[in-house]
PDB file of N, CA and C in Angstrom:
ATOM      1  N   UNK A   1      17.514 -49.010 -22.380  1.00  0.00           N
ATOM      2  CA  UNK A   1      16.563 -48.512 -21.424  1.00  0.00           C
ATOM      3  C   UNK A   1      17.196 -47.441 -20.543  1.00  0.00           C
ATOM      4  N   UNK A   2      18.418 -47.234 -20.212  1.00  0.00           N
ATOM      5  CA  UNK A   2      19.329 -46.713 -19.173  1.00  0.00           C
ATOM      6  C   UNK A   2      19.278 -45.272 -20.296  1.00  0.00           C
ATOM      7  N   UNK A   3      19.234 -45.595 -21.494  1.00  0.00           N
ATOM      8  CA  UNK A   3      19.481 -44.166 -22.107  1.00  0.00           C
ATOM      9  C   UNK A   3      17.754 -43.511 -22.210  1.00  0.00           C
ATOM     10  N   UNK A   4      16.821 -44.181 -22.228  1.00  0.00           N
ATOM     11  CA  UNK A   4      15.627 -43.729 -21.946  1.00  0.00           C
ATOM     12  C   UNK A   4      15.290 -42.914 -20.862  1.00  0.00           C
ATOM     13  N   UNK A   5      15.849 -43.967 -19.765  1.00  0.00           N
ATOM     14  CA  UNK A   5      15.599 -42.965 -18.366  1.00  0.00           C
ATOM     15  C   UNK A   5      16.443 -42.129 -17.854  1.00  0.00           C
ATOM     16  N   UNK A   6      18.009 -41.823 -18.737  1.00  0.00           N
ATOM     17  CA  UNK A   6      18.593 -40.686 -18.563  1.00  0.00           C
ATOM     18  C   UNK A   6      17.816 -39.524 -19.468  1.00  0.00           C
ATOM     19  N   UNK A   7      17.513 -39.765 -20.348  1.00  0.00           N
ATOM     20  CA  UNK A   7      16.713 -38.442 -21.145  1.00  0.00           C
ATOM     21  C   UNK A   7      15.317 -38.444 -20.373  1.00  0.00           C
ATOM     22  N   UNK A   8      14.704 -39.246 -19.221  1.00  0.00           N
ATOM     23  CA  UNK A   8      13.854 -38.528 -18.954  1.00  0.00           C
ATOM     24  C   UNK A   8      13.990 -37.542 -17.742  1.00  0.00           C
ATOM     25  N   UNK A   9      14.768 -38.203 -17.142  1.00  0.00           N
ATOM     26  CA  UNK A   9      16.028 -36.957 -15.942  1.00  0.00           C
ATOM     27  C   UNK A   9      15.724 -36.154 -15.937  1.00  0.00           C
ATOM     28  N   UNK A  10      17.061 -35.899 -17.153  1.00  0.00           N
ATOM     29  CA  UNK A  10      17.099 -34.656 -18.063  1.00  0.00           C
ATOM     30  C   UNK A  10      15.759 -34.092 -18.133  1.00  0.00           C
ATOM     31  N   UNK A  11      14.835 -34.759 -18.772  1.00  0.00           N
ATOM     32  CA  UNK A  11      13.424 -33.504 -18.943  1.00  0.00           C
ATOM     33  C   UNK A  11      12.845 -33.366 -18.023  1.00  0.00           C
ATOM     34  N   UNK A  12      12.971 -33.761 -16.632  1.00  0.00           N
ATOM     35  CA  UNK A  12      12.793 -33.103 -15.515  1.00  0.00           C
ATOM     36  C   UNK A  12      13.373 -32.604 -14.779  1.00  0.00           C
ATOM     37  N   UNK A  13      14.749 -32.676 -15.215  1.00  0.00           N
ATOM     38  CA  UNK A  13      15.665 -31.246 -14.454  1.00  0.00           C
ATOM     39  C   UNK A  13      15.155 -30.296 -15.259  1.00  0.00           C
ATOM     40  N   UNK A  14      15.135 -30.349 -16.460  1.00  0.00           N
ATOM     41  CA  UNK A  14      14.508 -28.820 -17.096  1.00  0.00           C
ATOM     42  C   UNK A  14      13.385 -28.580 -16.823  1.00  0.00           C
ATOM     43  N   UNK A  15      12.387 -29.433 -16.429  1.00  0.00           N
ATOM     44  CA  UNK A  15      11.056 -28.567 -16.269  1.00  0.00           C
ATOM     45  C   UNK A  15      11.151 -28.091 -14.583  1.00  0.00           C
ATOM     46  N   UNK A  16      11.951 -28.589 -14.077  1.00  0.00           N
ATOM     47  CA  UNK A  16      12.118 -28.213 -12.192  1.00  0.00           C
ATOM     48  C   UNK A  16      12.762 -26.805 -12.319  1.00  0.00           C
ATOM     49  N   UNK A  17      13.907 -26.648 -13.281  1.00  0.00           N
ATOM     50  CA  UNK A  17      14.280 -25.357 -13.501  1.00  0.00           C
ATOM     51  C   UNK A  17      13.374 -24.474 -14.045  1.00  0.00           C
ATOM     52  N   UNK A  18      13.027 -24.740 -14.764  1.00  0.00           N
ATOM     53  CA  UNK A  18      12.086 -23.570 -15.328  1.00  0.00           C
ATOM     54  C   UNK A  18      11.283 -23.306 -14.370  1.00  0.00           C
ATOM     55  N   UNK A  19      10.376 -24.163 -13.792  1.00  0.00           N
ATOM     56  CA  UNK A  19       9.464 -23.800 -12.845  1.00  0.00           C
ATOM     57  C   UNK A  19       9.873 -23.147 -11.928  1.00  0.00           C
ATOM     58  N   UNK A  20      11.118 -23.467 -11.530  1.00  0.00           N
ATOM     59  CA  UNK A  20      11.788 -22.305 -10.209  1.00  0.00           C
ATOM     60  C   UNK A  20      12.166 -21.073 -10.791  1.00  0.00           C
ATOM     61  N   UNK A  21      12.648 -20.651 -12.152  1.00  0.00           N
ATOM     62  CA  UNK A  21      12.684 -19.223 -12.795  1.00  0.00           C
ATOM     63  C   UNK A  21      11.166 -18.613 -13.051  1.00  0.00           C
ATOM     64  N   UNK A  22      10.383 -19.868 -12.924  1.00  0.00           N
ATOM     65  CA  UNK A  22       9.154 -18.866 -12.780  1.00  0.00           C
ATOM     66  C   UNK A  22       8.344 -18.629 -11.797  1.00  0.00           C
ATOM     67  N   UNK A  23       8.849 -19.310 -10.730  1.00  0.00           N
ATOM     68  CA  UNK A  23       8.473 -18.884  -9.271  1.00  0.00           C
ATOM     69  C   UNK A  23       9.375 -17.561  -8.683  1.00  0.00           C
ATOM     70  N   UNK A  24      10.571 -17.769  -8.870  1.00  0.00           N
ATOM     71  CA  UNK A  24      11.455 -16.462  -8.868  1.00  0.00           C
ATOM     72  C   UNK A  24      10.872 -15.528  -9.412  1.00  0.00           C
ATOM     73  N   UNK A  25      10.511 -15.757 -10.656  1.00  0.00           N
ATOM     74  CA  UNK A  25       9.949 -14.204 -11.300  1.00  0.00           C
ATOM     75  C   UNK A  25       8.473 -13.445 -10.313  1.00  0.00           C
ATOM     76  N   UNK A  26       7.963 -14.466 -10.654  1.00  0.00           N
ATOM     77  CA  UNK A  26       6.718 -13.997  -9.645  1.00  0.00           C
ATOM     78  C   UNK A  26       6.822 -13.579  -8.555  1.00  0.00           C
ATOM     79  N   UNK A  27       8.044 -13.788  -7.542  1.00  0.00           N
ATOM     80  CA  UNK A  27       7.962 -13.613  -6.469  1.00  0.00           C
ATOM     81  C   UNK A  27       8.653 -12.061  -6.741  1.00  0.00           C
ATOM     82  N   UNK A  28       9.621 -11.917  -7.757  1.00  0.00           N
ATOM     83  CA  UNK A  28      10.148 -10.714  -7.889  1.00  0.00           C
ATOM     84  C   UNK A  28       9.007  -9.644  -8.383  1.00  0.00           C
ATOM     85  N   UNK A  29       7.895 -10.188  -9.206  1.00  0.00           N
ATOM     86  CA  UNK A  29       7.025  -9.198  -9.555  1.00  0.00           C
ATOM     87  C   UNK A  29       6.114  -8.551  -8.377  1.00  0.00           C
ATOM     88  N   UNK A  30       6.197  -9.771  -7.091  1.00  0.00           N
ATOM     89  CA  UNK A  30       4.852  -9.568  -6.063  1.00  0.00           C
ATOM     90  C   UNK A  30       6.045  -8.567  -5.275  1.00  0.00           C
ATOM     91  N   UNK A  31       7.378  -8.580  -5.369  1.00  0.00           N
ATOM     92  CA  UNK A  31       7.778  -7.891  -4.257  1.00  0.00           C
ATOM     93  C   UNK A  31       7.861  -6.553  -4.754  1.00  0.00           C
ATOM     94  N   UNK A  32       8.320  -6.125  -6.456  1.00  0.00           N
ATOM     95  CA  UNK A  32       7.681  -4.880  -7.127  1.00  0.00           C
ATOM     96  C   UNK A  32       6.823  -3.696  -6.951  1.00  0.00           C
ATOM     97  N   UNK A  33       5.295  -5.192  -7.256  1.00  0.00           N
ATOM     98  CA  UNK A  33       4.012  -4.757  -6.964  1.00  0.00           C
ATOM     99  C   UNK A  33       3.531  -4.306  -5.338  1.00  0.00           C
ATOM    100  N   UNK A  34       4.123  -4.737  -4.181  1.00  0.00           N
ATOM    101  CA  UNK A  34       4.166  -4.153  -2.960  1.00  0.00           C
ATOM    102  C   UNK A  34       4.702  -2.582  -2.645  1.00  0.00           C
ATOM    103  N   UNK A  35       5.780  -3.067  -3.220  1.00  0.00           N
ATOM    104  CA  UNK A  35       6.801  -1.977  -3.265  1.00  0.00           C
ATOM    105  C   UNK A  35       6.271  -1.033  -3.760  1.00  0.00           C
ATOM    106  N   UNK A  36       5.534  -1.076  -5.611  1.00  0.00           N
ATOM    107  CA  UNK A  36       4.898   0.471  -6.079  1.00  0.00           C
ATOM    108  C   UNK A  36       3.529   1.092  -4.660  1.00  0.00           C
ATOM    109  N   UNK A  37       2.823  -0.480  -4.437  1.00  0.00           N
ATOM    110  CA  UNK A  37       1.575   0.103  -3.861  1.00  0.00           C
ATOM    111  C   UNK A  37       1.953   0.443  -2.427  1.00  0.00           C
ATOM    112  N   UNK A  38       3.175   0.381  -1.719  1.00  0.00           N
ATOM    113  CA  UNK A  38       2.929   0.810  -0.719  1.00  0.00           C
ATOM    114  C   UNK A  38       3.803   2.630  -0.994  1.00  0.00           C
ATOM    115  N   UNK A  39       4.534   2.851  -2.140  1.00  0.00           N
ATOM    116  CA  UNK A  39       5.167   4.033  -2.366  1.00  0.00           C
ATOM    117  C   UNK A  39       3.322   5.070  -3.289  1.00  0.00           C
ATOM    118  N   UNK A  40       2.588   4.442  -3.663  1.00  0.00           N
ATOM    119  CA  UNK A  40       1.557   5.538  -3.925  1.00  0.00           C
ATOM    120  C   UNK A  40       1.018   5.491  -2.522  1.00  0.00           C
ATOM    121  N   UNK A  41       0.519   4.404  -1.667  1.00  0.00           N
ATOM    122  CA  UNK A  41      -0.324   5.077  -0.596  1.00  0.00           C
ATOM    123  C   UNK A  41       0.747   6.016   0.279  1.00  0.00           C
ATOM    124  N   UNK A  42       1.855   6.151   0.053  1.00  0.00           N
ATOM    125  CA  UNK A  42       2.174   7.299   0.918  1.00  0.00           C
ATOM    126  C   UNK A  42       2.296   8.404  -0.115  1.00  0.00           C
ATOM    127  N   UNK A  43       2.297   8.945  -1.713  1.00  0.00           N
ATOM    128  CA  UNK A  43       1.864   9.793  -2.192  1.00  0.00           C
ATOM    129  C   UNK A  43       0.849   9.986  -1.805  1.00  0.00           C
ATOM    130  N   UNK A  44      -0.372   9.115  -1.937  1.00  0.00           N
ATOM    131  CA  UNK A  44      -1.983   9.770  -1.106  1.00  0.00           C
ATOM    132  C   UNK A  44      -1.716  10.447  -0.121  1.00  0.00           C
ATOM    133  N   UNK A  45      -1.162   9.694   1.237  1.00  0.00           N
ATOM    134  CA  UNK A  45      -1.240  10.067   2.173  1.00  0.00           C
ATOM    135  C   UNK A  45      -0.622  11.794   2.475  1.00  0.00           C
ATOM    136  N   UNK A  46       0.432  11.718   1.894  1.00  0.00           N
ATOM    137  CA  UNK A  46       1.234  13.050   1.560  1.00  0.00           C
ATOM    138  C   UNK A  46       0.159  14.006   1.058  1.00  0.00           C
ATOM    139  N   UNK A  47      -0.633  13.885  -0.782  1.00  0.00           N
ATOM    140  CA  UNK A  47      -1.778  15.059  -1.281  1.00  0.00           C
ATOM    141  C   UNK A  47      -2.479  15.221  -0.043  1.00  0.00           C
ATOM    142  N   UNK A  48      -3.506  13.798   0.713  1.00  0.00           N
ATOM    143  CA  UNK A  48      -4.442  14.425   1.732  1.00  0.00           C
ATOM    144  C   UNK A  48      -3.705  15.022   2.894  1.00  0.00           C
ATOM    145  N   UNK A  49      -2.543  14.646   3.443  1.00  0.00           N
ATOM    146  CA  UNK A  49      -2.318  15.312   4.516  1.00  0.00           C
ATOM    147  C   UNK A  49      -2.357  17.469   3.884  1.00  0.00           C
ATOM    148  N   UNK A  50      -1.622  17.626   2.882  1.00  0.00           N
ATOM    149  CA  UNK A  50      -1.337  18.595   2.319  1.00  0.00           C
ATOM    150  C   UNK A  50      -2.762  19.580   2.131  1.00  0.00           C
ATOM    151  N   UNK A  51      -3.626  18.733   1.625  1.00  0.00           N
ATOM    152  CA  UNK A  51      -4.720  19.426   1.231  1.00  0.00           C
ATOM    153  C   UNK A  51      -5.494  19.356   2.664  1.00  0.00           C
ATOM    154  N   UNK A  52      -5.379  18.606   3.916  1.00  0.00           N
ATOM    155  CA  UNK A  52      -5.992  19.485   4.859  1.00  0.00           C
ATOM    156  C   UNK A  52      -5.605  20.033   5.675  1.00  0.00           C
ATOM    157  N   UNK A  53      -4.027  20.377   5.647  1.00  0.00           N
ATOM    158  CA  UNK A  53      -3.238  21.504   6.343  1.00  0.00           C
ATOM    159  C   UNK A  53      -3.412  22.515   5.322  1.00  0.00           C
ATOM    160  N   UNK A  54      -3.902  22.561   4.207  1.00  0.00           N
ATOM    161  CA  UNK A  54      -4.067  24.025   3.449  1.00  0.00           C
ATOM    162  C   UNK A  54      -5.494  24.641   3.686  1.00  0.00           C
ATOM    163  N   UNK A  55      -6.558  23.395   4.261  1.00  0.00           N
ATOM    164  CA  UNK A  55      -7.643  23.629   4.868  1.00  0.00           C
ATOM    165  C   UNK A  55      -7.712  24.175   5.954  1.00  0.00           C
ATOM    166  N   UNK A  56      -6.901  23.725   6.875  1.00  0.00           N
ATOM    167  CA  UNK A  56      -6.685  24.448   8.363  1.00  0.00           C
ATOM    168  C   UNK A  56      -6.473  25.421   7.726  1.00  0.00           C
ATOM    169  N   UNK A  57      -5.060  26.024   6.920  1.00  0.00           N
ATOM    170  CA  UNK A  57      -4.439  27.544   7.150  1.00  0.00           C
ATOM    171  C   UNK A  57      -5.994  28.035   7.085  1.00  0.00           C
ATOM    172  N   UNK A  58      -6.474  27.755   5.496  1.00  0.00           N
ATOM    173  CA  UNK A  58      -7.991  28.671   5.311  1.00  0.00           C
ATOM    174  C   UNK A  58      -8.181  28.898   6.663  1.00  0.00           C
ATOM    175  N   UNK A  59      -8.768  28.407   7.335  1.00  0.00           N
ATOM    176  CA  UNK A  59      -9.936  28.125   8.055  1.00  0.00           C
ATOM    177  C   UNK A  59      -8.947  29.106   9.613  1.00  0.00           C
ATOM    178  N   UNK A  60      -8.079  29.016   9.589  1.00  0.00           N
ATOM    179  CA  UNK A  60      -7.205  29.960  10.285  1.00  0.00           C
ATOM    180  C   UNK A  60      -7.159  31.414   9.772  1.00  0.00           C
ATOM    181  N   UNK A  61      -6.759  31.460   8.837  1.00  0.00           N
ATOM    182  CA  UNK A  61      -7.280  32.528   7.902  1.00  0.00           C
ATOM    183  C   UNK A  61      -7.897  33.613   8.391  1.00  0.00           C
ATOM    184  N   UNK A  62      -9.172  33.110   8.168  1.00  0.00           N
ATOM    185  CA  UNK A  62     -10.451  33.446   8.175  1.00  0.00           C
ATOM    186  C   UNK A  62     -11.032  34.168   9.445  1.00  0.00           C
ATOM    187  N   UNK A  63     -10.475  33.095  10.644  1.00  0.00           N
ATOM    188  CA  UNK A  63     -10.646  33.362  11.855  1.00  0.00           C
ATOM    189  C   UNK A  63      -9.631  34.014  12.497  1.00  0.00           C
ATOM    190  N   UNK A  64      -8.814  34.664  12.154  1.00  0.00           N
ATOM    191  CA  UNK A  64      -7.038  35.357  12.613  1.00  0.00           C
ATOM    192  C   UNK A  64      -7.544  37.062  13.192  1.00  0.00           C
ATOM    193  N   UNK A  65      -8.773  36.604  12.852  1.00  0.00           N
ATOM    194  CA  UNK A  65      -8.971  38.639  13.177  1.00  0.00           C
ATOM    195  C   UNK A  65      -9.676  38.263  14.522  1.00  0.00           C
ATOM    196  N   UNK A  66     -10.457  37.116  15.158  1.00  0.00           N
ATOM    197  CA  UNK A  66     -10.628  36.918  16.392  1.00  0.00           C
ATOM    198  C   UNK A  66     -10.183  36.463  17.512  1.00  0.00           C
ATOM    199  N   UNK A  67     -10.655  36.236  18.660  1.00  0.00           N
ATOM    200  CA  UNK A  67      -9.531  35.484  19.474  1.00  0.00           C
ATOM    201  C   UNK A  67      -9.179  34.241  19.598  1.00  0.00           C
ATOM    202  N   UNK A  68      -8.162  34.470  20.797  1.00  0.00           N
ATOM    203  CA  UNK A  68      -7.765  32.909  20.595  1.00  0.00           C
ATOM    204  C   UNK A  68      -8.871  31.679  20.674  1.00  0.00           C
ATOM    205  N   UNK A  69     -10.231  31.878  20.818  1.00  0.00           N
ATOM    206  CA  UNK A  69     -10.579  30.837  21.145  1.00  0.00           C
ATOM    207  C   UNK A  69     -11.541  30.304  20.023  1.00  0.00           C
ATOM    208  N   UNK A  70     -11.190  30.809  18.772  1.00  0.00           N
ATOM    209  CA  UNK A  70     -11.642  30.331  17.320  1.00  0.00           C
ATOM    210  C   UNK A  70     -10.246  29.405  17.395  1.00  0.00           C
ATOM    211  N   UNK A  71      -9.079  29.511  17.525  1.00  0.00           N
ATOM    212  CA  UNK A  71      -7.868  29.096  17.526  1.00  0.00           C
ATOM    213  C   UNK A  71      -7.854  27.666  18.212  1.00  0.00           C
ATOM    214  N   UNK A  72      -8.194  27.750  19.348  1.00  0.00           N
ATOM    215  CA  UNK A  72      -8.144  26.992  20.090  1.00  0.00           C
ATOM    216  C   UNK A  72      -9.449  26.238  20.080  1.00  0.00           C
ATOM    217  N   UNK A  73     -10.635  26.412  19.382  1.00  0.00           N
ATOM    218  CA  UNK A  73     -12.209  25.396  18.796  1.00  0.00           C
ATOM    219  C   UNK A  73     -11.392  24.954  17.489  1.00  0.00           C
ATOM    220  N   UNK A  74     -10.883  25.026  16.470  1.00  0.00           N
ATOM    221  CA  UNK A  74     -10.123  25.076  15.119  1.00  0.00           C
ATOM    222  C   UNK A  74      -9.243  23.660  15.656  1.00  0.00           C
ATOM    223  N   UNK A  75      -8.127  23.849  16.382  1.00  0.00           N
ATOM    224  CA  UNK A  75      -6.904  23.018  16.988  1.00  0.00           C
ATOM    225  C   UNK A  75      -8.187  21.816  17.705  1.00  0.00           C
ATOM    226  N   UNK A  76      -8.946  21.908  18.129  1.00  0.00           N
ATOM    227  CA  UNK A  76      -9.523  20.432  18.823  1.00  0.00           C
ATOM    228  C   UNK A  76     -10.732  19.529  17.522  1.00  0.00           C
ATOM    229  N   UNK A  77     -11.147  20.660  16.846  1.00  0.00           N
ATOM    230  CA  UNK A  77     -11.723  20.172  15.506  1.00  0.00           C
ATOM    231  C   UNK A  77     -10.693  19.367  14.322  1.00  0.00           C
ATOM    232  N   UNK A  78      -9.506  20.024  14.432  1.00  0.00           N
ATOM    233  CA  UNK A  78      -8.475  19.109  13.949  1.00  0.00           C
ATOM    234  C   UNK A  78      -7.911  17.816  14.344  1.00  0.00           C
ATOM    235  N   UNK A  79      -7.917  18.147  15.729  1.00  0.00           N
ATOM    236  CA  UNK A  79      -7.337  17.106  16.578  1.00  0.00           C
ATOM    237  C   UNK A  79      -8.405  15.605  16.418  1.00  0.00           C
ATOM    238  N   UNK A  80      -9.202  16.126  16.951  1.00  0.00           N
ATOM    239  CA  UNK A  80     -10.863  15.085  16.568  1.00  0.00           C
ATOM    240  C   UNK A  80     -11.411  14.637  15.122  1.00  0.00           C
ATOM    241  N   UNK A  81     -10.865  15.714  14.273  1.00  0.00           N
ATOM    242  CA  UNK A  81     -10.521  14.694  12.695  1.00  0.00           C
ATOM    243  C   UNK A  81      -9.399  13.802  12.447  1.00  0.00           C
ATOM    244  N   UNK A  82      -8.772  13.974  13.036  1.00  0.00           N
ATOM    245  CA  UNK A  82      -6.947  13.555  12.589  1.00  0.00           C
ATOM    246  C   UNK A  82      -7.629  11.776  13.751  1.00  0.00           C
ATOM    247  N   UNK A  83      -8.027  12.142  15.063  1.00  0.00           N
ATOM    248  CA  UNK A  83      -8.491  10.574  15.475  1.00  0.00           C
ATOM    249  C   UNK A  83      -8.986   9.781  14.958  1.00  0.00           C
ATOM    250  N   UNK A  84     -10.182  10.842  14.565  1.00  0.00           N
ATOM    251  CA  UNK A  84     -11.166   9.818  13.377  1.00  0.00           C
ATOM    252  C   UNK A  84     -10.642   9.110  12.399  1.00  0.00           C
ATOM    253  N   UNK A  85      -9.656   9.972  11.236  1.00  0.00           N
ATOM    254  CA  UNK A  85      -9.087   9.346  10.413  1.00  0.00           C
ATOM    255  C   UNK A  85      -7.979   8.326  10.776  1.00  0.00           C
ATOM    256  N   UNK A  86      -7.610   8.649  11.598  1.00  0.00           N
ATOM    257  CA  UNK A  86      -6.638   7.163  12.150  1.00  0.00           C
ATOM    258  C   UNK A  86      -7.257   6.005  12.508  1.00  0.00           C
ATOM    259  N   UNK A  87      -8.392   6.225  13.618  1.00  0.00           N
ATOM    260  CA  UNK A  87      -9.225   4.742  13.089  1.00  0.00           C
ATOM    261  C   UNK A  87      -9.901   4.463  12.322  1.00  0.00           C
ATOM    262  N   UNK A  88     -10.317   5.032  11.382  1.00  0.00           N
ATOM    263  CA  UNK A  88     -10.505   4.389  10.054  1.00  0.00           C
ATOM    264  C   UNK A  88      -9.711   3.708   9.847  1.00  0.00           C
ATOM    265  N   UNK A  89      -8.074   4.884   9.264  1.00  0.00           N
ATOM    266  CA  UNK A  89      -7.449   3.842   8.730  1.00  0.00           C
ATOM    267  C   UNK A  89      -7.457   2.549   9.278  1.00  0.00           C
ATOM    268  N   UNK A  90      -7.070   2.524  10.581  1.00  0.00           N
ATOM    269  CA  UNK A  90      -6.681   1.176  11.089  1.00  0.00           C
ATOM    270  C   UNK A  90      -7.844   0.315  11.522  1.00  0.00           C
ATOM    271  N   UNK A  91      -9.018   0.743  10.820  1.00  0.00           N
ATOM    272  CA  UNK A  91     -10.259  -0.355  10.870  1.00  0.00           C
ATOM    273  C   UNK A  91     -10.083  -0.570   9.521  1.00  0.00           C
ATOM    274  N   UNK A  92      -9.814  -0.027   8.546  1.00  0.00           N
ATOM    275  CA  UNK A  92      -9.556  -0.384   7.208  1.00  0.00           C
ATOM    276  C   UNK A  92      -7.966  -1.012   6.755  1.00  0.00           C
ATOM    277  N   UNK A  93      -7.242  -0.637   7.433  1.00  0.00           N
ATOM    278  CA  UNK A  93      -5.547  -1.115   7.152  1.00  0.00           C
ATOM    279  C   UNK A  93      -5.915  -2.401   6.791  1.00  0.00           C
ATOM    280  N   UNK A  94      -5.914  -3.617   7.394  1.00  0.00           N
ATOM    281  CA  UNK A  94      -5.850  -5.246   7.741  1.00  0.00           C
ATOM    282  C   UNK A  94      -7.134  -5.080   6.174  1.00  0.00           C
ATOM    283  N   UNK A  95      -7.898  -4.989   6.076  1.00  0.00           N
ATOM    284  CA  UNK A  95      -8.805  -5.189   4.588  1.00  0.00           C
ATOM    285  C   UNK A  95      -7.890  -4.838   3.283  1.00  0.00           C
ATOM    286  N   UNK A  96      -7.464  -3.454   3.436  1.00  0.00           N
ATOM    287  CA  UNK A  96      -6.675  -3.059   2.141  1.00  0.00           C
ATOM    288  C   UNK A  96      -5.246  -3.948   2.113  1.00  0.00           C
ATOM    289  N   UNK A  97      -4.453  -4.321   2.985  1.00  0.00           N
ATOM    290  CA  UNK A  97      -4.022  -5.254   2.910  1.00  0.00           C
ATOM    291  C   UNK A  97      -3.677  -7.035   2.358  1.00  0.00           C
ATOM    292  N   UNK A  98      -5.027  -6.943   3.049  1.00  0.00           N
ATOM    293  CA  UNK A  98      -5.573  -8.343   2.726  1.00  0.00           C
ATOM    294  C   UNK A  98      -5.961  -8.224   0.899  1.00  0.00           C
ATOM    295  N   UNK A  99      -6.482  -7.018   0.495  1.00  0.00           N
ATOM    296  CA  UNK A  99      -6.912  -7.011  -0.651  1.00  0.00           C
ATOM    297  C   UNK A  99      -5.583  -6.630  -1.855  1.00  0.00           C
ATOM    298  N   UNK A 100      -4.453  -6.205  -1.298  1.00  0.00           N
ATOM    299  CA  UNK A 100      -3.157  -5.794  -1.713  1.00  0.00           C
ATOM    300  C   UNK A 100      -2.337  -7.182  -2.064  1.00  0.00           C
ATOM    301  N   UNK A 101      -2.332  -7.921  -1.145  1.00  0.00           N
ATOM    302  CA  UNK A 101      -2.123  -9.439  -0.757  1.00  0.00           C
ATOM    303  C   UNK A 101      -2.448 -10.663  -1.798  1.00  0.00           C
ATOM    304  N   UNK A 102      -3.841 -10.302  -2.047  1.00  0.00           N
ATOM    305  CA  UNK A 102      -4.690 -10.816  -2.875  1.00  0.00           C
ATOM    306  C   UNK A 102      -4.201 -10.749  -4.522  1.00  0.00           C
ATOM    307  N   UNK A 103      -3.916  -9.496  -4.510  1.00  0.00           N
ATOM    308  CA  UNK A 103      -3.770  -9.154  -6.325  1.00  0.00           C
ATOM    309  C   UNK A 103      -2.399  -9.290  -6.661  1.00  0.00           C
ATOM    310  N   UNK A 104      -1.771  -9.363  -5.592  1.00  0.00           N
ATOM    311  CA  UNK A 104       0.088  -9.168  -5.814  1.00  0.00           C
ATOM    312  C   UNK A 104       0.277 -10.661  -5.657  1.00  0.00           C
ATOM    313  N   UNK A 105      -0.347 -11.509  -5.263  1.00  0.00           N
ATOM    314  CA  UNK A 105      -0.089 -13.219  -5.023  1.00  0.00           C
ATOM    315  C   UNK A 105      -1.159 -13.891  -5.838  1.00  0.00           C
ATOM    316  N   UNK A 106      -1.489 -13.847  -7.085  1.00  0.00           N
ATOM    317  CA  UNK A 106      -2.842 -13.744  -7.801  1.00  0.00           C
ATOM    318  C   UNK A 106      -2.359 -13.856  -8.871  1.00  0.00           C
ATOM    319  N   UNK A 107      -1.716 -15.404  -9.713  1.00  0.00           N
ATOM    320  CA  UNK A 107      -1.157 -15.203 -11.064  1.00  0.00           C
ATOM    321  C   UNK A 107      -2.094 -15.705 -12.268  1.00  0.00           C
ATOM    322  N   UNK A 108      -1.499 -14.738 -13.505  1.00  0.00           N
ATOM    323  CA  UNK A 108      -3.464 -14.664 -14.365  1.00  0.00           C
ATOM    324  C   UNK A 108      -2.141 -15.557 -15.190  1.00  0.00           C
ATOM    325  N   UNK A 109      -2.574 -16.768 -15.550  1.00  0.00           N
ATOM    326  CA  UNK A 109      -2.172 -17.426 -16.959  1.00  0.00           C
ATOM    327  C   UNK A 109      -2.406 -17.022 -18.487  1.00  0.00           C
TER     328      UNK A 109
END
């Protein structure tokens, strides 16, 4: 009997191990999967910032043959987008998060 319940030990030290190499793994894949998604949202963030400082120049551009006070309506129209988009983001941050959270701690069998 003593050799029965040493071989069943045994098959639960191996299944305790395994289960911890596969909690390890997962945890290494969720810290990965953070890692890629928080390195593209700052590629996004980088194209849109880019593409609407190439919008300003236009829009500077355009208006460079008048005075300063296309310059200075231009600079507070920016200023008053750039707010807006910050609270967005940060009325949206805590959701995309939560939804980032979700798929990276989310294991498909």
């Amino acid at each position: 009997m003593a050799e029965g319940s040493k071989g069943g030990i045994q098959q639960l030290l191996a299944a305790e191990q395994e289960a911890q190499k596969i909690v390890a793994a997962a945890r290494a894949a969720k810290t990965a999967r953070l890692r890629q998604a928080k390195e593209e949202a700052e590629r996004e963030v980088g194209r849109y910032r880019a593409q609407r400082e190439e919008e300003f120049r236009k829009k500077l551009a355009d208006t460079s043959g008048d005075s300063g006070a296309n310059v200075k309506r231009l600079d507070v129209e920016t200023k008053e987008k750039i707010a807006t988009l910050q609270k967005e983001a940060q009325s949206k941050g805590p959701e995309v998060v939560d939804m980032l959270l979700k798929f990276v701690t989310t294991l498909k069998t």
